[in-house]
Protein backbone atom coordinates (compact mmCIF):
# COMPACT_ATOMS: atom_id res chain seq x y z
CA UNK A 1 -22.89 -124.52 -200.10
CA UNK A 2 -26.00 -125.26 -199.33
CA UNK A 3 -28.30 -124.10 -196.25
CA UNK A 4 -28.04 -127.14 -194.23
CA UNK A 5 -24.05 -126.87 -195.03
CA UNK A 6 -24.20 -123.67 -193.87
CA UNK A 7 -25.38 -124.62 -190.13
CA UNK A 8 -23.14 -127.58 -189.69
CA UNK A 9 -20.15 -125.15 -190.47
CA UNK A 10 -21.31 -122.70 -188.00
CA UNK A 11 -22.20 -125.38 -185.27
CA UNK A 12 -18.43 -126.93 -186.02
CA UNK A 13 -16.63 -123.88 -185.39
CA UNK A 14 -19.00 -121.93 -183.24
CA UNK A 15 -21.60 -124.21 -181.67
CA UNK A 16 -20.41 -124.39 -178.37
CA UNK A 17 -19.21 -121.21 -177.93
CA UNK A 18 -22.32 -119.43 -179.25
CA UNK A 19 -24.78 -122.04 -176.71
CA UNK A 20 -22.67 -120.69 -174.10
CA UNK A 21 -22.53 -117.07 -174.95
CA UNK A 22 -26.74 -117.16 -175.34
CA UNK A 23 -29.44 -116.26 -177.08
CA UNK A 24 -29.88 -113.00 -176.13
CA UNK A 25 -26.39 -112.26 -176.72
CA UNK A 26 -26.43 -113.92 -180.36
CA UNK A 27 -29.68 -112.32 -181.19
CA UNK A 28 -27.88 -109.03 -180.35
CA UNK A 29 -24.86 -109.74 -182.29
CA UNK A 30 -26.82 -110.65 -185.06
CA UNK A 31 -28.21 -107.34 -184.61
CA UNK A 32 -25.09 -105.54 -185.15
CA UNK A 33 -23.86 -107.33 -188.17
CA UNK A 34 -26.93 -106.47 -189.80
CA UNK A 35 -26.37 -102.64 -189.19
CA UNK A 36 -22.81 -103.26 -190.23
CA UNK A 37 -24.51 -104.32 -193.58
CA UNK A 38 -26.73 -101.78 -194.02
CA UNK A 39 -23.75 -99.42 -193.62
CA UNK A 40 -21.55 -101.46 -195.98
CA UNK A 41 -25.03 -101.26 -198.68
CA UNK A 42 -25.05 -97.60 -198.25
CA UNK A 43 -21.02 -96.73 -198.25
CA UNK A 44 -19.24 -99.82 -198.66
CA UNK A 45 -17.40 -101.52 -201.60
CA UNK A 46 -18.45 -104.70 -202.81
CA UNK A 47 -16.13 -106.55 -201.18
CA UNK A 48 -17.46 -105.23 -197.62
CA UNK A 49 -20.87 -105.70 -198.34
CA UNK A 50 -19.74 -109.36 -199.23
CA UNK A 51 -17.86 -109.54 -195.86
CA UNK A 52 -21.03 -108.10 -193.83
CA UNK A 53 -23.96 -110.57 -195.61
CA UNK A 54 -21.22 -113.79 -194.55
CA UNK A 55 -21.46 -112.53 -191.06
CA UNK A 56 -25.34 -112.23 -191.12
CA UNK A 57 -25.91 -115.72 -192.88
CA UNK A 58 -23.55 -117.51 -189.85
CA UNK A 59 -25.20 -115.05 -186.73
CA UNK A 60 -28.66 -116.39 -188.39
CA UNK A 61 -27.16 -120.46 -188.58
CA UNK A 62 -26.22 -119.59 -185.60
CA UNK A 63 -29.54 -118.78 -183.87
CA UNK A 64 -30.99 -121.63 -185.96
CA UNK A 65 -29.08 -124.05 -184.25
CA UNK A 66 -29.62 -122.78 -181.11
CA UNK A 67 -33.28 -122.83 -181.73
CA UNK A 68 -32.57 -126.15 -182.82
CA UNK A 69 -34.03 -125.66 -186.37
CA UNK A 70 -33.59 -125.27 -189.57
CA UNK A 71 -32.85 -122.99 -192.00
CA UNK A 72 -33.94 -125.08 -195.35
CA UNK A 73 -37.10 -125.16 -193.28
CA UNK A 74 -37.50 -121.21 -193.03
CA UNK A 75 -37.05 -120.58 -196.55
CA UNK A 76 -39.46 -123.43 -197.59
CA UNK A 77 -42.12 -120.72 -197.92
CA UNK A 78 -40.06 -118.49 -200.48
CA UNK A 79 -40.78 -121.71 -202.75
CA UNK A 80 -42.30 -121.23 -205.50
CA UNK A 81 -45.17 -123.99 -206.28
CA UNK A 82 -44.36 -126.30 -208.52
């Protein structure tokens, strides 16, 4: 799956409901996943911390979308120069 796939899926099954729930309210929920990870890093069992990075990948799509851009984009500066 690839980035891009990644925020269609999210906007399919989520899209309307997160636009209506917010930004502020995504940004926060985002917020909690990623303390759920950290928790899962420090005490969890593989299959948690598997769980808790799923949920941070879609809150970020999420936000993405609602930003209106795009994740491939974000990353494009991790590339390493050909």
């Amino acid at each position: 799956m690839t980035l891009d796939d990644v925020q269609q899926l999210m906007e399919e099954q989520f899209g309307a409901m997160d636009r209506a729930r917010g930004m502020a309210a995504s940004v926060a929920w985002l917020c909690e996943e990623v303390g759920e990870l950290a928790q899962a890093v420090r005490k969890g069992t593989p299959e948690q911390q598997l769980h808790e990075l799923g949920d941070v990948i879609a809150w970020t799509a999420s936000i993405a979308n609602q930003l209106g851009l795009s994740l491939d984009d974000a990353m494009a500066r991790y590339r390493t120069p050909s």
